[in-house]
C-alpha atoms as a PDB file:
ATOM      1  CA  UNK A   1     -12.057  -6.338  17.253  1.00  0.00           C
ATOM      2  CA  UNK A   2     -12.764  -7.466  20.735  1.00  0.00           C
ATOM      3  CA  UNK A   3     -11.760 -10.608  23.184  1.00  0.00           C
ATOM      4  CA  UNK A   4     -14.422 -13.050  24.054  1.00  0.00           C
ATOM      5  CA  UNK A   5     -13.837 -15.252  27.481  1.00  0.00           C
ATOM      6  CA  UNK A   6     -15.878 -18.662  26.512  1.00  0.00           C
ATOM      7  CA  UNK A   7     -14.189 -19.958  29.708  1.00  0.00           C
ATOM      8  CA  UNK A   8     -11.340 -20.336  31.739  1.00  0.00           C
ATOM      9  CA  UNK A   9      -8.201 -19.701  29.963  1.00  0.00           C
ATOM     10  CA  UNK A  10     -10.419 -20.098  26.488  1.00  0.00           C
ATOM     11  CA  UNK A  11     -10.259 -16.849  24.518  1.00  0.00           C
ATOM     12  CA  UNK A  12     -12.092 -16.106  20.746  1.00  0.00           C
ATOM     13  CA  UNK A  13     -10.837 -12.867  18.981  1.00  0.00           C
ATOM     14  CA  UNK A  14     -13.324 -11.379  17.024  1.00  0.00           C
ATOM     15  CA  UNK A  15     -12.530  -9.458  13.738  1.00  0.00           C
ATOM     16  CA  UNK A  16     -14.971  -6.980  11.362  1.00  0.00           C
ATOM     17  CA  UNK A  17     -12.543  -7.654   8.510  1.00  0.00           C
ATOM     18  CA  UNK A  18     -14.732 -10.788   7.124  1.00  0.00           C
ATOM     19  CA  UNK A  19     -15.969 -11.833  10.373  1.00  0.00           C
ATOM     20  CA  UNK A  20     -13.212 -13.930  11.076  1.00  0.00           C
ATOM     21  CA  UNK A  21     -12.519 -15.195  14.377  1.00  0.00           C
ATOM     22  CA  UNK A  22      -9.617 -16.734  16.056  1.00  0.00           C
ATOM     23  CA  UNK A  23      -8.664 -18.327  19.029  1.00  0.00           C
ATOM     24  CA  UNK A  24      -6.791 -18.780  22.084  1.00  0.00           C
ATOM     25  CA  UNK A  25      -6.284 -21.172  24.636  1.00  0.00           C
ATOM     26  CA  UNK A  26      -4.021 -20.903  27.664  1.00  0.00           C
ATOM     27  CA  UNK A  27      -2.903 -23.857  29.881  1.00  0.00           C
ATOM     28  CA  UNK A  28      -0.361 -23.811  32.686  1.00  0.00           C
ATOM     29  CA  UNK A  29       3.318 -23.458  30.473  1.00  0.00           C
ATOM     30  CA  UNK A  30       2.372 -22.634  26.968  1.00  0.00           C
ATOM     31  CA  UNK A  31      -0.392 -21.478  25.091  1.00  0.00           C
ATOM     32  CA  UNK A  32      -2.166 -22.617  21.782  1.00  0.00           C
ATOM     33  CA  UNK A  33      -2.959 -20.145  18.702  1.00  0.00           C
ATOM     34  CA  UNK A  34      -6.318 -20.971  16.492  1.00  0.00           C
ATOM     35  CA  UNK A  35      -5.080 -19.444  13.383  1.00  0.00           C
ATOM     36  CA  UNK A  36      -3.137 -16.433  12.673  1.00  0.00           C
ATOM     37  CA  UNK A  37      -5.372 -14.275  10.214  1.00  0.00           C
ATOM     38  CA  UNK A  38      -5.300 -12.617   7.229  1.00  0.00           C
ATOM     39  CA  UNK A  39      -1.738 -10.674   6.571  1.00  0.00           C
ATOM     40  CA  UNK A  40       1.429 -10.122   8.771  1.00  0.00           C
ATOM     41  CA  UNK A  41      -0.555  -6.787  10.250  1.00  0.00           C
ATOM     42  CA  UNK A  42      -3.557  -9.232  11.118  1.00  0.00           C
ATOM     43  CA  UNK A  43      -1.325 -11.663  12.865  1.00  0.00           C
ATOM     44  CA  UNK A  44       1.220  -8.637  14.501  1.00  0.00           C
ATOM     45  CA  UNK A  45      -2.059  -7.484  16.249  1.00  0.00           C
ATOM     46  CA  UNK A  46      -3.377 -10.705  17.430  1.00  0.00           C
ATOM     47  CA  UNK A  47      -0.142 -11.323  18.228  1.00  0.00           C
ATOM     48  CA  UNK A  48       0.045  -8.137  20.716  1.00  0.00           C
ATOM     49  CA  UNK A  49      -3.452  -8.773  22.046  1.00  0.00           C
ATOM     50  CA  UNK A  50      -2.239 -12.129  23.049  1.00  0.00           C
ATOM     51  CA  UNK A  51       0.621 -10.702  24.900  1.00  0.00           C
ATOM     52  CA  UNK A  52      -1.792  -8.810  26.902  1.00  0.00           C
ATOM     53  CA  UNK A  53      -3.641 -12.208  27.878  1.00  0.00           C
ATOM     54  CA  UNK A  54      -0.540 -14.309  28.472  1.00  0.00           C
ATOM     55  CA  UNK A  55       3.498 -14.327  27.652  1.00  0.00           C
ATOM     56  CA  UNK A  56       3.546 -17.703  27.977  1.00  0.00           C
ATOM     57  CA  UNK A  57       5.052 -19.379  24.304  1.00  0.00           C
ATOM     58  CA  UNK A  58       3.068 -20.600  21.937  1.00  0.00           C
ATOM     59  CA  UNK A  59       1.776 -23.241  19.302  1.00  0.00           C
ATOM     60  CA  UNK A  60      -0.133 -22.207  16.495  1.00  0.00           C
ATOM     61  CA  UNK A  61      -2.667 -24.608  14.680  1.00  0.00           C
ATOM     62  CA  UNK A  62      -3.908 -23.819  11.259  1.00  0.00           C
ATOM     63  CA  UNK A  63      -7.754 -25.363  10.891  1.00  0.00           C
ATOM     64  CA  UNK A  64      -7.197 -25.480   6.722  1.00  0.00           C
ATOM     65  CA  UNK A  65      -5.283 -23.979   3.905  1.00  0.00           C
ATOM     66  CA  UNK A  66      -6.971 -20.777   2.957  1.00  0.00           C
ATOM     67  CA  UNK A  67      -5.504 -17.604   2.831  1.00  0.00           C
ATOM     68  CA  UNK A  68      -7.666 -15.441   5.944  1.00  0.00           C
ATOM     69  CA  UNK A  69      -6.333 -18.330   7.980  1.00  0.00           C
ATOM     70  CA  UNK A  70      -2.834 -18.393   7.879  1.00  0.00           C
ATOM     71  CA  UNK A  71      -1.236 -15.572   6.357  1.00  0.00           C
ATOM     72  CA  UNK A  72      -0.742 -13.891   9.131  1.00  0.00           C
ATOM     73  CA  UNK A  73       1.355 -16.785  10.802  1.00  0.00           C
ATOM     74  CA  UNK A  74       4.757 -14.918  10.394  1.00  0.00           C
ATOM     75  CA  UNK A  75       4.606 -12.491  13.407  1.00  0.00           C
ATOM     76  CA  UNK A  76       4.193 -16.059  15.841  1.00  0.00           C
ATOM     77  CA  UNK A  77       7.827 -17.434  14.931  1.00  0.00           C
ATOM     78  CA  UNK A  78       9.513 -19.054  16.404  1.00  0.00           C
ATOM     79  CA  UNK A  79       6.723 -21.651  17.210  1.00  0.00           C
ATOM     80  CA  UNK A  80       5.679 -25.106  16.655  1.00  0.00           C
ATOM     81  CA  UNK A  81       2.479 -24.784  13.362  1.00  0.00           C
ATOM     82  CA  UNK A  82       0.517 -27.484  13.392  1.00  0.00           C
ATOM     83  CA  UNK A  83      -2.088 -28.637  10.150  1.00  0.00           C
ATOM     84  CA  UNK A  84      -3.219 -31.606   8.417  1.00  0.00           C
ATOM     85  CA  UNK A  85      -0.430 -32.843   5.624  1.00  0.00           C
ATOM     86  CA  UNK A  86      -2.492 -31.989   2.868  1.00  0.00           C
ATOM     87  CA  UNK A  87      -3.137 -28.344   4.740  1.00  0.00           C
ATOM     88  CA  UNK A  88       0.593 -27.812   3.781  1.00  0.00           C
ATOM     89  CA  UNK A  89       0.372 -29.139   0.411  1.00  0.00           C
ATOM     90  CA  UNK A  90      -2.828 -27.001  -0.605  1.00  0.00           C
ATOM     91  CA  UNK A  91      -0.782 -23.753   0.701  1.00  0.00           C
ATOM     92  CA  UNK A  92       2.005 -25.062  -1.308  1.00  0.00           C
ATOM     93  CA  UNK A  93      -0.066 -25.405  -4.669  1.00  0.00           C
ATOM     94  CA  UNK A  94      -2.632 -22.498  -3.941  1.00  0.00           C
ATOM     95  CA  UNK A  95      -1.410 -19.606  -1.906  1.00  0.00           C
ATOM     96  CA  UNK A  96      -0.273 -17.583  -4.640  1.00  0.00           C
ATOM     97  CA  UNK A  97      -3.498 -17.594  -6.500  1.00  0.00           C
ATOM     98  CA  UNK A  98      -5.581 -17.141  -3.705  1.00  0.00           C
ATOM     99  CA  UNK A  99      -3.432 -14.160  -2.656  1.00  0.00           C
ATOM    100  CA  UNK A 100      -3.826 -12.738  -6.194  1.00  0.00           C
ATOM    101  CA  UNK A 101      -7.512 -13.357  -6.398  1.00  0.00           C
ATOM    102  CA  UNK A 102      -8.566 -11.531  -2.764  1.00  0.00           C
ATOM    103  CA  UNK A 103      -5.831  -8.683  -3.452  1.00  0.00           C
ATOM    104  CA  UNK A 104      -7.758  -8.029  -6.794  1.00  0.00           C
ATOM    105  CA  UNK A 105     -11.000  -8.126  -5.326  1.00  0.00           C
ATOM    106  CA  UNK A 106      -9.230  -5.680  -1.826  1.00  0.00           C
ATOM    107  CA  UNK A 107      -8.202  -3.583  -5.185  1.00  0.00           C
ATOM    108  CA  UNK A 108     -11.515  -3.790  -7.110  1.00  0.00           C
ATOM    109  CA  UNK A 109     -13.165  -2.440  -3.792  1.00  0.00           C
ATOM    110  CA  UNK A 110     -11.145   0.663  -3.020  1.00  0.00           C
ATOM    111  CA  UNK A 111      -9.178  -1.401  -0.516  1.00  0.00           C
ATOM    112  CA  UNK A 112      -5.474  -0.916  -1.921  1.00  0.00           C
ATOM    113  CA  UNK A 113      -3.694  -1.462   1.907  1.00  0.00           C
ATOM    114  CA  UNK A 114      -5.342  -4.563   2.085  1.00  0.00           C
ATOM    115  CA  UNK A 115      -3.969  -5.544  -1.080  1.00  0.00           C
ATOM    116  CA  UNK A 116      -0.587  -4.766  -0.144  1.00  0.00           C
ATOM    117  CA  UNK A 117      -1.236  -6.187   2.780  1.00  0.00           C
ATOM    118  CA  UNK A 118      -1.931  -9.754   1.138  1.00  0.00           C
ATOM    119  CA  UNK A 119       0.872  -9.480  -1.546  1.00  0.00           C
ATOM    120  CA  UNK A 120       3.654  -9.008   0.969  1.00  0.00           C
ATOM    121  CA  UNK A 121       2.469 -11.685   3.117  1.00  0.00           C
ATOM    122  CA  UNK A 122       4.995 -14.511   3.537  1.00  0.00           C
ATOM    123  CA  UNK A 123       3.830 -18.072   3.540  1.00  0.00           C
ATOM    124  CA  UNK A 124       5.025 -19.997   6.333  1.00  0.00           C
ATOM    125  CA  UNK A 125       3.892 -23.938   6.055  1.00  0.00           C
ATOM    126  CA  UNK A 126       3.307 -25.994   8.855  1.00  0.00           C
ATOM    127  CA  UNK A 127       6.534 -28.211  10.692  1.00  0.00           C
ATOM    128  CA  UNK A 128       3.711 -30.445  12.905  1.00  0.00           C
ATOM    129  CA  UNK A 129       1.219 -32.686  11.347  1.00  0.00           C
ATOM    130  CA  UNK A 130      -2.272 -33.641  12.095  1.00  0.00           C
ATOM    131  CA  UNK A 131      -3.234 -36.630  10.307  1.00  0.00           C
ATOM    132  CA  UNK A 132      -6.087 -37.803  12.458  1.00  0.00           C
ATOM    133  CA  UNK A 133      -5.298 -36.609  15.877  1.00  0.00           C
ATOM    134  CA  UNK A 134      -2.986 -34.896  18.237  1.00  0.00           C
ATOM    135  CA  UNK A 135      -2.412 -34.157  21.589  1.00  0.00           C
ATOM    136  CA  UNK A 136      -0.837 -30.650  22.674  1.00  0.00           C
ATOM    137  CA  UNK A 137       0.024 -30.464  26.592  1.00  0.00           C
ATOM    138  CA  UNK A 138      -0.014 -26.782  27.105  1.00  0.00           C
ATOM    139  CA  UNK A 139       0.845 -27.500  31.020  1.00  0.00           C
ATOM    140  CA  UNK A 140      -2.210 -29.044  33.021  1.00  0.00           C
ATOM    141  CA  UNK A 141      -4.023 -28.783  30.078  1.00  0.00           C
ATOM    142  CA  UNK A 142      -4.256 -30.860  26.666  1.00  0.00           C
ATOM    143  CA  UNK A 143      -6.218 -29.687  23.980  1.00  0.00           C
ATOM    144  CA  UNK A 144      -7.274 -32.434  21.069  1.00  0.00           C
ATOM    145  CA  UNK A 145      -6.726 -31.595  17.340  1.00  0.00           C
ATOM    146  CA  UNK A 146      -8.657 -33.495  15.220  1.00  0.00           C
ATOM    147  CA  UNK A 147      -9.185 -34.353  11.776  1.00  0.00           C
ATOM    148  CA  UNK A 148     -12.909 -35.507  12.063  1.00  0.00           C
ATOM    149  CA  UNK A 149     -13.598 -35.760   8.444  1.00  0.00           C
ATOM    150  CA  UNK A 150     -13.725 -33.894   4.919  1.00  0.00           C
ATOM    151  CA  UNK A 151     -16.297 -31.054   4.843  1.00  0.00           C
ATOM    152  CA  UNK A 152     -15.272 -27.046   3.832  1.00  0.00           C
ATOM    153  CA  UNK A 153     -12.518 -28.645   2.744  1.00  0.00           C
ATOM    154  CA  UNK A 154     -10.432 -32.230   2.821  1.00  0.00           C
ATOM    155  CA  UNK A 155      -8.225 -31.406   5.534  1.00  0.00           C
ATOM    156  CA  UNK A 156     -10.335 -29.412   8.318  1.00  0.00           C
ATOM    157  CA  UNK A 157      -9.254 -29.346  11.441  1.00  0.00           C
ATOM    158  CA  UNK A 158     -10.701 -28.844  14.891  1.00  0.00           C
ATOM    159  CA  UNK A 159      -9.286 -27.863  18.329  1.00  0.00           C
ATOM    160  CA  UNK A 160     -10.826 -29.481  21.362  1.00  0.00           C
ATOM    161  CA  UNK A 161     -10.237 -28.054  24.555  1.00  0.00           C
ATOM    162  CA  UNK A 162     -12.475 -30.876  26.774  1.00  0.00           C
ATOM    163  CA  UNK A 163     -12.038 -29.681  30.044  1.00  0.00           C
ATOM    164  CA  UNK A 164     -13.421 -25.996  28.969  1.00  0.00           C
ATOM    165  CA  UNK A 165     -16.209 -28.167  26.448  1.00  0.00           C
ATOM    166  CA  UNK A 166     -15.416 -25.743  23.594  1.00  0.00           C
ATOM    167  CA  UNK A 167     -14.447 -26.693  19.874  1.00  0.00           C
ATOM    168  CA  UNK A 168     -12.995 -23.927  17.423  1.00  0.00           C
ATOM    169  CA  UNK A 169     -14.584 -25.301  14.298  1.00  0.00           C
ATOM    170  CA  UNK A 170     -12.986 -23.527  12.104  1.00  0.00           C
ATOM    171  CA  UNK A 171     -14.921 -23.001   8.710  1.00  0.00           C
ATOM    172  CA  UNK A 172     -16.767 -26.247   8.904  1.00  0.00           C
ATOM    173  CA  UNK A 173     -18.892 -24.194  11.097  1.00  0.00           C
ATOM    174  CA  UNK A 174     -20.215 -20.361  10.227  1.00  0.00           C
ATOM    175  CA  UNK A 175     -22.463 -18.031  12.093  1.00  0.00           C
ATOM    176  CA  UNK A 176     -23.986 -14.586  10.461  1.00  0.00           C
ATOM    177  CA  UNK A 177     -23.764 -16.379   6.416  1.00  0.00           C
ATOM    178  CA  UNK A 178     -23.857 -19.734   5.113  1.00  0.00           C
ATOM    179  CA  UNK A 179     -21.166 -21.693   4.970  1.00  0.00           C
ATOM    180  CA  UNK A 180     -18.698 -21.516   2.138  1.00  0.00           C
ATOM    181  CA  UNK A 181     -19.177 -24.392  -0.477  1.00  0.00           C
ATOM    182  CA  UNK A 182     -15.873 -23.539  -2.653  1.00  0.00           C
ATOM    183  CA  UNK A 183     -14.790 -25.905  -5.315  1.00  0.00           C
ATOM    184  CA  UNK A 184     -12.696 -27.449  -2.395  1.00  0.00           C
ATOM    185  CA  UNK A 185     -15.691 -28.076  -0.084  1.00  0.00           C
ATOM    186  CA  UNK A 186     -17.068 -32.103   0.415  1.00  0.00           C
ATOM    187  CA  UNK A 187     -20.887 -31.121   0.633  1.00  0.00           C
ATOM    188  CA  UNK A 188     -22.069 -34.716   0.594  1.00  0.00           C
ATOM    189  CA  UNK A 189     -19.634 -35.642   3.826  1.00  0.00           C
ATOM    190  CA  UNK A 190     -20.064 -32.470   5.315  1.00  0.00           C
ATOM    191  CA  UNK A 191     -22.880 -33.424   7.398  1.00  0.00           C
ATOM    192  CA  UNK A 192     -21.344 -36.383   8.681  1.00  0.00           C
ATOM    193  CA  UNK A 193     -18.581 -34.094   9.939  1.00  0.00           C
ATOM    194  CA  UNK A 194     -20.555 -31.957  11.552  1.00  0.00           C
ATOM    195  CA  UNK A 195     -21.999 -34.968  13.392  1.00  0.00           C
ATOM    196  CA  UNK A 196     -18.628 -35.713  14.910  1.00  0.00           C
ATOM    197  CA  UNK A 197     -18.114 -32.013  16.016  1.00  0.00           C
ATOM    198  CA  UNK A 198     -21.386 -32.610  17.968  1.00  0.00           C
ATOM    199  CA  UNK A 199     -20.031 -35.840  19.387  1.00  0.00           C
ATOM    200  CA  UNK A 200     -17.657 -34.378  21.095  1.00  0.00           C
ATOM    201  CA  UNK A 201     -19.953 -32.682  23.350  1.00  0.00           C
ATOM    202  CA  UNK A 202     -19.011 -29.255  23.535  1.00  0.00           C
ATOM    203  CA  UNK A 203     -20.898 -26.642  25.340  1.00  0.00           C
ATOM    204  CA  UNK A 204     -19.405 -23.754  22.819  1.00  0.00           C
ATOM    205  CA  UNK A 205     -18.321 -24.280  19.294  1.00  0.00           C
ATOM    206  CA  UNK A 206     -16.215 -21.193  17.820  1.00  0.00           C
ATOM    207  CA  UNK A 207     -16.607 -20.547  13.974  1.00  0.00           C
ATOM    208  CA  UNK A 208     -14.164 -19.676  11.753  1.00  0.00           C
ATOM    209  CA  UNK A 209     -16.173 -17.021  10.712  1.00  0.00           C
ATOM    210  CA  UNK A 210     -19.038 -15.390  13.489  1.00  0.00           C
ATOM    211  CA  UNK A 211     -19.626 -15.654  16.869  1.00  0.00           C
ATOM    212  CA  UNK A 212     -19.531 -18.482  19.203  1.00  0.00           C
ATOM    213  CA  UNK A 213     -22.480 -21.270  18.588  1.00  0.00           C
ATOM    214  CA  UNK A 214     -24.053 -24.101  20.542  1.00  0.00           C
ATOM    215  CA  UNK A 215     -24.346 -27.646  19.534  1.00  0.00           C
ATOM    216  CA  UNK A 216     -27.822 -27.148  18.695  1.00  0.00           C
ATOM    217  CA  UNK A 217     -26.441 -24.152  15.970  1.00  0.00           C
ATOM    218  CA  UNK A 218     -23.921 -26.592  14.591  1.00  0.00           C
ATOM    219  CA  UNK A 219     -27.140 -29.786  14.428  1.00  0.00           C
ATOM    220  CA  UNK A 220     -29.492 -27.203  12.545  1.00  0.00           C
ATOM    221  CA  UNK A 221     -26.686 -26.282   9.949  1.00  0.00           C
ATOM    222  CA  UNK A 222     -26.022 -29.565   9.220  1.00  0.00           C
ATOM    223  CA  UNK A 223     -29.566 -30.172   8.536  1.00  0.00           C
ATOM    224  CA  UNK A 224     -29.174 -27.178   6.283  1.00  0.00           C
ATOM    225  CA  UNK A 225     -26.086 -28.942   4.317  1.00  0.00           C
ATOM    226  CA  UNK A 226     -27.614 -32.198   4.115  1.00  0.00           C
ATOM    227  CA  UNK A 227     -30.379 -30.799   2.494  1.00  0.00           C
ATOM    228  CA  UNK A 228     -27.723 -29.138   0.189  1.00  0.00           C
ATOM    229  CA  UNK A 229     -26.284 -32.141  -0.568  1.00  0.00           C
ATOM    230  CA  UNK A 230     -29.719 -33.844  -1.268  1.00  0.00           C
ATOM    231  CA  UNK A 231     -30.159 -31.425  -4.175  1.00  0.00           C
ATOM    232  CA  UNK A 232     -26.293 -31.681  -5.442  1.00  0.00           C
ATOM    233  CA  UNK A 233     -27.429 -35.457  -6.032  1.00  0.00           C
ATOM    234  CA  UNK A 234     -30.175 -34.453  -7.706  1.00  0.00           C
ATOM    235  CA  UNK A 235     -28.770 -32.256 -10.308  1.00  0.00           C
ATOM    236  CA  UNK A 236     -26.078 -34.754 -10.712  1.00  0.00           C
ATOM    237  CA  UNK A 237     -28.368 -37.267 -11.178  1.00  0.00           C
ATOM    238  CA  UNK A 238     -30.571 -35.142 -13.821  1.00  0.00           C
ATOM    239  CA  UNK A 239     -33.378 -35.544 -11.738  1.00  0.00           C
ATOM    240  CA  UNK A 240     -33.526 -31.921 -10.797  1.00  0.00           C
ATOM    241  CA  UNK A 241     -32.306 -28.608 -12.535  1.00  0.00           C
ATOM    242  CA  UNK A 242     -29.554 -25.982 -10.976  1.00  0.00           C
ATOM    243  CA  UNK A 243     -32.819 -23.832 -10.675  1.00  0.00           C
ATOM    244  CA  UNK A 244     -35.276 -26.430  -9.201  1.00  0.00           C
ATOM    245  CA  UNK A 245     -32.805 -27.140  -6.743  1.00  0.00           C
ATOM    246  CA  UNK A 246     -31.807 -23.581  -6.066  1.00  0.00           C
ATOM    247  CA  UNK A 247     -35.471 -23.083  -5.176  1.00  0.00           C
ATOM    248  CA  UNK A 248     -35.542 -25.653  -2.698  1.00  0.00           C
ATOM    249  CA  UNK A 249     -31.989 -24.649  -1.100  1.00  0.00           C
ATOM    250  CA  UNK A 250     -31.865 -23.501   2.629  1.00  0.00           C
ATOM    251  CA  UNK A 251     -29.052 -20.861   1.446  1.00  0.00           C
ATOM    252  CA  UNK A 252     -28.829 -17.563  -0.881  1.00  0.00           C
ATOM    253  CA  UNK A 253     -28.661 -18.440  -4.984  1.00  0.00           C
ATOM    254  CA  UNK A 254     -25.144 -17.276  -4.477  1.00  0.00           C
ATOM    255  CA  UNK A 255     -24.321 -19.267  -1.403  1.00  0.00           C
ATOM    256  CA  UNK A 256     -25.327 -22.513  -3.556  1.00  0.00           C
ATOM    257  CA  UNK A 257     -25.287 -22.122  -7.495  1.00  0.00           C
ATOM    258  CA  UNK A 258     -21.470 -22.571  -7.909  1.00  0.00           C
ATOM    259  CA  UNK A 259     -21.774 -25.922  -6.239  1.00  0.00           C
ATOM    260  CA  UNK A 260     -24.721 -27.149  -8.547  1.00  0.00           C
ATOM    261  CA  UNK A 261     -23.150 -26.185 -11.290  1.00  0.00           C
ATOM    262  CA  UNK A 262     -20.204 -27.880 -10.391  1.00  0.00           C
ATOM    263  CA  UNK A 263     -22.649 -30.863  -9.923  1.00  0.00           C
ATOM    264  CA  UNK A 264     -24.508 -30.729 -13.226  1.00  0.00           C
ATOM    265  CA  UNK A 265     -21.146 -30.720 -15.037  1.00  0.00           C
ATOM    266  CA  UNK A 266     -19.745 -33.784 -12.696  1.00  0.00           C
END
């Protein structure tokens, strides 16, 4: 794990533990939380290494509803946690399987801490919502979060921070693996969404998952989804197969099948 200054007062924690990074930004009274990780232990120690940056209180955004992004929100309370409604409502409906499925698969790999880890995680939903946008004053300086449009899943959200030009993308945007078409992901608007993360004209977009990016990163992989969601049309449309299309797919067979098939069966 290891602190990343992207600029002043701007902070990205990265993790080995899936890759994940989070963030931090720090204005002039309070300070702003980019998700809280993976378990209570995740979110104790980012927690702690935040109290080395800063004591100043803090807000915590969640960018969407899955489990490596919010589990870990318990050690932050008392705090404002802001999301996008249906962010709360897919915790609400999904948490508990998604906490079973990842503390198998912790289990399955001779990972039993992280297992417990995940099953004694308490779910803590958001109080603030982000239906479109939202200002946060952190003193002298406002960061912007965003709901630019449906892509990794239908309720992504982004925080801004425009006088620092960064973004922290979230999962609409990964470095080091492609990005992760789940059965929640909008592949066909995904690009589109990716075009308003570049319109906001950020010097440094933060992944959910990787290292920091550029804008020309984020343009070439939504090149790579569009042409992902070319071939999703085309198996939907029977006028290519799951494997024609998997041959023609800028991503891994594995990266891509589950969302053909979930085309071809559309």
């Amino acid at each position: 794990m290891k602190w990343i200054e992207l600029a002043d007062g701007v902070f990205a924690r990265r993790y080995v533990e899936l890759d994940q990074t989070l963030g931090l930004v720090v204005g002039g009274q309070r300070c702003l939380v980019v998700d809280t990780g993976t378990d209570e232990v995740h979110g104790a120690e980012f927690a702690d290494a935040i109290r080395e940056i800063t004591a100043l209180p803090w807000t915590v955004v969640i960018t969407h509803a899955h489990w490596d992004h919010f589990l870990g929100t318990r050690p932050f309370l008392p705090a404002p946690v802001w999301a996008h409604p249906r962010c709360g409502a897919t915790m609400t409906a999904d948490a508990h399987e998604q906490v079973a499925s990842w503390a198998g698969k912790y289990a399955d790999a001779g990972k039993p801490e992280l297992a417990e880890r995940l099953r004694r995680a308490e779910l803590v939903l958001p109080d603030h919502e982000v239906a479109d946008r939202a200002e946060v004053d952190l003193g002298g300086r406002t960061v912007v979060l965003a709901h630019l449009g449906r892509g990794h899943t239908d309720h992504d959200v982004v925080a801004h921070v425009p006088d620092a030009a960064v973004v922290f993308a979230g999962d609409l945007v990964e470095q080091g693996a492609p990005p992760s078409i789940g059965s929640d992901a909008h592949p066909l608007e995904w690009p589109a969404t990716l075009d308003a993360v570049v319109d906001l004209g950020a010097r440094t977009v933060v992944p959910g998952h990787g290292g920091p990016v550029d804008a020309g990163f984020v343009r070439g992989q939504r090149a790579e989804l569009a042409v992902v969601a070319g071939l999703l049309d085309g198996v939907r449309s029977g006028t290519l197969t799951v494997e024609d299309a998997l041959a023609r797919s800028p991503y891994p067979a594995a990266a891509t099948r589950p969302a053909l098939e979930r085309a071809r069966v559309a």
